[in-house]
Protein backbone atom coordinates (compact mmCIF):
# COMPACT_ATOMS: atom_id res chain seq x y z
CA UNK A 1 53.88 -56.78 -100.89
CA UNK A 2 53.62 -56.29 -105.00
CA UNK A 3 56.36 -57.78 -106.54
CA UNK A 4 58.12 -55.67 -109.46
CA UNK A 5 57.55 -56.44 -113.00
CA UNK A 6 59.40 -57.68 -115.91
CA UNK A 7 59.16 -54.24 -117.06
CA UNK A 8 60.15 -52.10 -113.82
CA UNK A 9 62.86 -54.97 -113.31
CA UNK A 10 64.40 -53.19 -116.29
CA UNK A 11 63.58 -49.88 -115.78
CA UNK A 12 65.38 -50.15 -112.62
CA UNK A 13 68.56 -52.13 -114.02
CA UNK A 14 68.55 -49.76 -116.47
CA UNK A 15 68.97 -46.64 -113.84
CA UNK A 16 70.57 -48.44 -111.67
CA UNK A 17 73.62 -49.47 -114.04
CA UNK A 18 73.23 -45.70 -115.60
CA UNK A 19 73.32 -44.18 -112.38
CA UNK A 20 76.32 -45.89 -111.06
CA UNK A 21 78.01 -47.33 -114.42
CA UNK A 22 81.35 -45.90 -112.67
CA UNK A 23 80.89 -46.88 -108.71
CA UNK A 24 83.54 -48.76 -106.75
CA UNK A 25 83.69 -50.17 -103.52
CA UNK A 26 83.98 -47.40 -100.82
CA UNK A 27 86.98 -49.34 -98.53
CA UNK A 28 90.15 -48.43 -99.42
CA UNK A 29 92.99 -50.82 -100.78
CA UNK A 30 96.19 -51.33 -103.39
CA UNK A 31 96.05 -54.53 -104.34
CA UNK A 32 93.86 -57.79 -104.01
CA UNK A 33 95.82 -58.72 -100.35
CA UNK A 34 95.22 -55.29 -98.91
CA UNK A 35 91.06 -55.74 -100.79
CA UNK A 36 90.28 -58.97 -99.21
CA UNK A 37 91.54 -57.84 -95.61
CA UNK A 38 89.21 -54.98 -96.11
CA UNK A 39 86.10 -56.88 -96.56
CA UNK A 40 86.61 -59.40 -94.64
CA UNK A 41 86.87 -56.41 -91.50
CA UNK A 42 83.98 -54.67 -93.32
CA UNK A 43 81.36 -57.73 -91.79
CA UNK A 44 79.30 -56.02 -89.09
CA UNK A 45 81.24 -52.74 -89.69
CA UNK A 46 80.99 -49.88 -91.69
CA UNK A 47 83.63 -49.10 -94.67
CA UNK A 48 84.19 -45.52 -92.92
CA UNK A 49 85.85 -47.32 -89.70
CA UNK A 50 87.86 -50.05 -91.99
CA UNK A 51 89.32 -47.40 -93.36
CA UNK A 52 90.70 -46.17 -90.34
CA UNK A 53 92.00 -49.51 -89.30
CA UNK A 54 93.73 -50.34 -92.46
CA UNK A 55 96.17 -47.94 -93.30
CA UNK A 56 98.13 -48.61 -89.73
CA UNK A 57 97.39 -52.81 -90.50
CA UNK A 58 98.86 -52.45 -94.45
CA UNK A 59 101.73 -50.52 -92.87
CA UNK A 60 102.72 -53.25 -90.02
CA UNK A 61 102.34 -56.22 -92.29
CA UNK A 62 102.31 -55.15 -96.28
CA UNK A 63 102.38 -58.64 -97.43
CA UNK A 64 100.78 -62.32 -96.62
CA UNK A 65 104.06 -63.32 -95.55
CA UNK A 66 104.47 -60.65 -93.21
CA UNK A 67 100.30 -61.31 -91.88
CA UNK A 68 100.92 -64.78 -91.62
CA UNK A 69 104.09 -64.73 -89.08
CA UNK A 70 102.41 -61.70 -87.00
CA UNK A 71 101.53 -61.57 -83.49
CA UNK A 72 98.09 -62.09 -82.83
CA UNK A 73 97.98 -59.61 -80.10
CA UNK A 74 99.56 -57.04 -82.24
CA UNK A 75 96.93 -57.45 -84.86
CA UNK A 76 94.06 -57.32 -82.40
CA UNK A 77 95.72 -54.28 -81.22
CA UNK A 78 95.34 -52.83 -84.35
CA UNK A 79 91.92 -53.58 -85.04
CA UNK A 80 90.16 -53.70 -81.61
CA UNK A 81 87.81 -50.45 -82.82
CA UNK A 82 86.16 -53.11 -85.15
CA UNK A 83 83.12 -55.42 -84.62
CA UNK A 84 84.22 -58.67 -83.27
CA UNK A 85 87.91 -57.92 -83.64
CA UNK A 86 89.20 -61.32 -81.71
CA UNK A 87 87.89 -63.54 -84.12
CA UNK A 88 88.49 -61.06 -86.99
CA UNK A 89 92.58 -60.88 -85.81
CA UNK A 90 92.68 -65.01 -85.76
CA UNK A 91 91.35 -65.27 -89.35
CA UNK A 92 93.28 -63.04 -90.77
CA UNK A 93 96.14 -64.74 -89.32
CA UNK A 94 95.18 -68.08 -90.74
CA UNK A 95 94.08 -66.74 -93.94
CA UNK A 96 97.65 -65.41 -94.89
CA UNK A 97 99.45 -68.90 -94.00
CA UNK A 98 96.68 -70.34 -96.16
CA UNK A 99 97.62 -67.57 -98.56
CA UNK A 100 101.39 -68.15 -98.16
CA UNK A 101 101.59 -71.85 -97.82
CA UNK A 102 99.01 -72.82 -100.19
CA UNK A 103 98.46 -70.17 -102.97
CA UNK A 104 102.54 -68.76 -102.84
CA UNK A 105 101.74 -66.06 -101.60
CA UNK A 106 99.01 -64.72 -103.80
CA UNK A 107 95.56 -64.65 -103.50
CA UNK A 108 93.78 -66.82 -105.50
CA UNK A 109 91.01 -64.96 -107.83
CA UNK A 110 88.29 -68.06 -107.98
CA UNK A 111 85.49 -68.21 -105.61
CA UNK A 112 86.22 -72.02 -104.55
CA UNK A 113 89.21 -71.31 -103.82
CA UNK A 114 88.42 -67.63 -101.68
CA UNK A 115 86.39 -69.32 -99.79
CA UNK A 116 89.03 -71.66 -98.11
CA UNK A 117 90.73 -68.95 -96.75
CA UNK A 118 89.92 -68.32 -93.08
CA UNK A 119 87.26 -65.28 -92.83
CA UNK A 120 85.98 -65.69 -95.83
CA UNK A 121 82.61 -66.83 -97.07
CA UNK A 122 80.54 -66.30 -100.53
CA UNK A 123 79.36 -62.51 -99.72
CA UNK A 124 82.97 -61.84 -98.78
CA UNK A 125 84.30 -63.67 -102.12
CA UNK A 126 82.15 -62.18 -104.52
CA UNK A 127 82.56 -58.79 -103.43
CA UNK A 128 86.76 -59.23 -103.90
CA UNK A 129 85.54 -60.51 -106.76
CA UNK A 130 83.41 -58.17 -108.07
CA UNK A 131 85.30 -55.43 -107.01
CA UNK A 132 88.74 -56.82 -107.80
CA UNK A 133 88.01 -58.47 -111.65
CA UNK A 134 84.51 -56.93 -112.15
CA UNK A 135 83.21 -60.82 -112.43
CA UNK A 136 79.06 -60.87 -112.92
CA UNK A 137 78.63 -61.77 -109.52
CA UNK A 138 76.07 -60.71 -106.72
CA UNK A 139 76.73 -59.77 -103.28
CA UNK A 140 73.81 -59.22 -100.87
CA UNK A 141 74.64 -57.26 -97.77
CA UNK A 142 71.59 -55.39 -95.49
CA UNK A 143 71.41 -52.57 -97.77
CA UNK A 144 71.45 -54.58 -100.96
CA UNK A 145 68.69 -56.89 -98.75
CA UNK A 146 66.40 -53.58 -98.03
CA UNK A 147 66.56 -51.92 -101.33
CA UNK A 148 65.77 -55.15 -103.04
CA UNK A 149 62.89 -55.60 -100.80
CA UNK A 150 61.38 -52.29 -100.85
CA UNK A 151 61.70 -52.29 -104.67
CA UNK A 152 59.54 -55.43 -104.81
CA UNK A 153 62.48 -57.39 -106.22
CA UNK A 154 62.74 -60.15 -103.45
CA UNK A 155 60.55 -61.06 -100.73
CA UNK A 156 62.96 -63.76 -99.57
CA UNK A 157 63.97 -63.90 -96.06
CA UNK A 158 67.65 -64.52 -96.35
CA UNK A 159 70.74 -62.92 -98.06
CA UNK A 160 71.14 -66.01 -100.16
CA UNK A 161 68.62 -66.15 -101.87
CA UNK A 162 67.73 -62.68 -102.11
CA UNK A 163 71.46 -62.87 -104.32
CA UNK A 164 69.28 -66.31 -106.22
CA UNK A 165 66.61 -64.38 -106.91
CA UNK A 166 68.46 -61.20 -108.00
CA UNK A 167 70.80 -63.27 -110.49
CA UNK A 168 68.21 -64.65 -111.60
CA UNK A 169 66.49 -60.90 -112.27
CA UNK A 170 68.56 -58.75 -113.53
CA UNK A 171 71.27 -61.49 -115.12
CA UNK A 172 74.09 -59.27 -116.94
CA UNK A 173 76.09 -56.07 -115.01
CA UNK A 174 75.89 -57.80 -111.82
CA UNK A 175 78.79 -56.17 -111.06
CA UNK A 176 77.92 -52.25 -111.81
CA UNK A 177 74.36 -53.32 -109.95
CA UNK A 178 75.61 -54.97 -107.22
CA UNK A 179 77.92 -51.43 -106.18
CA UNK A 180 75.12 -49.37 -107.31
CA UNK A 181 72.57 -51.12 -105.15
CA UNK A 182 75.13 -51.01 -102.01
CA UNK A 183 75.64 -47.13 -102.95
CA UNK A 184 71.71 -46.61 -103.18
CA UNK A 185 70.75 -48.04 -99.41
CA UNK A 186 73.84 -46.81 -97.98
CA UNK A 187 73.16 -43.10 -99.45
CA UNK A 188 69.66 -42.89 -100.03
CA UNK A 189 67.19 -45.63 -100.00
CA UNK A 190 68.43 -45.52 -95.93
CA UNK A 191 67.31 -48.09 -93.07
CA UNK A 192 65.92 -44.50 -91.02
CA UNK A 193 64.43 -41.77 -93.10
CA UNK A 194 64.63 -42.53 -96.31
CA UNK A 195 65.34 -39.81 -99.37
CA UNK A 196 62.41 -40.68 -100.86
CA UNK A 197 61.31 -37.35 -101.80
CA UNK A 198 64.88 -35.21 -102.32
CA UNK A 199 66.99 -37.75 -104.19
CA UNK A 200 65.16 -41.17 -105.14
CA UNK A 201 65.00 -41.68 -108.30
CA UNK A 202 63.67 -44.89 -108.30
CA UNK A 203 60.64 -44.22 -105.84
CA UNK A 204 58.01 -44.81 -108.64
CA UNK A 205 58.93 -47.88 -108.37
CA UNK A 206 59.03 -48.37 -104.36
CA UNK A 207 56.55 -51.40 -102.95
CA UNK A 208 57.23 -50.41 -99.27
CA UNK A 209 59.22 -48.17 -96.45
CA UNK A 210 59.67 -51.32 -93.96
CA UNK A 211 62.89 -51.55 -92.95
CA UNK A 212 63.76 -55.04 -94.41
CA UNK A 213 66.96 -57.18 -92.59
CA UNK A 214 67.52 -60.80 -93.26
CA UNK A 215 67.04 -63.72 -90.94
């Protein structure tokens, strides 16, 4: 597969960051508590059925305090329609004592220290991150992974260094790239029949149509 460019690397940061200057994560939340229960639910399941679960969850326990002395049944109760909810309902358990006991209560806005909590790794860090404090981070989930791919940006074969390669790319607006890249494979550049034709607007600079996952 042809790799892109210098120049089409900045033809398609340049779009890219034009396109979706504005974009915001999808999942819905109030405050940085209520954001990084959302992504960490969002692993292995779409935004459309977090926000489902959410509202009812943010209800039942509005704080860390209130997470971190729940029931463990009742929060797999209120989760169960999401991907791996057992393990999901333990975490977040754990991660609001950590929250609580460690941080006072708040959650702490540095990526060493997000990525103590229970349930939360890098890609889950730097998208509270990004999202939360617009940091120049990158975040590479399978649609980030196929766009970047098909666009001849990465030919790596995992998520991490797909995000290596990427930083190491594009450099500045991480951030405004990072949602507009998520936006693009979730909305157009698609795993199954691709928009190439009615809404791409990148496709002159498209290396391939294989539908690209990490290993």
């Amino acid at each position: 597969m042809k790799k892109a460019t210098k120049k089409e690397i900045d033809a398609i940061k340049s779009s890219l960051v034009e396109r979706y200057s504005e974009a915001v994560t999808e999942l819905s939340y109030t405050n940085a508590y209520e954001l990084v229960i959302a992504v960490a639910l969002s692993a292995q399941c779409t935004d459309k059925r977090v926000n489902l679960i959410t509202p009812a969850l943010f209800e039942s326990y509005p704080t860390p305090e209130d997470l971190a002395n729940a029931d463990i049944q009742e929060v797999k109760k209120l989760i169960q329609s999401c991907s791996f909810f057992n393990n999901k309902a333990i975490n977040l358990i754990s991660m609001a004592k950590r929250v609580v006991n460690v941080y006072g209560g708040k959650i702490p806005l540095d990526e060493k220290e997000l990525v103590t909590l229970a349930g939360v790794g890098q890609k889950t860090a730097h998208v509270v991150l990004i999202e939360y404090t617009q940091a120049n981070l990158m975040a590479v989930d399978t649609h980030v992974f196929r766009v970047s791919h098909r666009l001849g940006l990465s030919s790596d074969v995992s998520a991490i260094a797909t995000e290596e390669t990427l930083v190491k790319k594009f450099k500045t607006n991480l951030h405004q790239l990072h949602q507009g890249l998520v936006l693009f494979g979730r909305y157009i550049c698609t795993a199954k029949n691709p928009k190439c034709d009615s809404e791409c607007f990148l496709q002159e600079f498209c290396k391939s149509k294989d539908g690209f996952k990490p290993r």
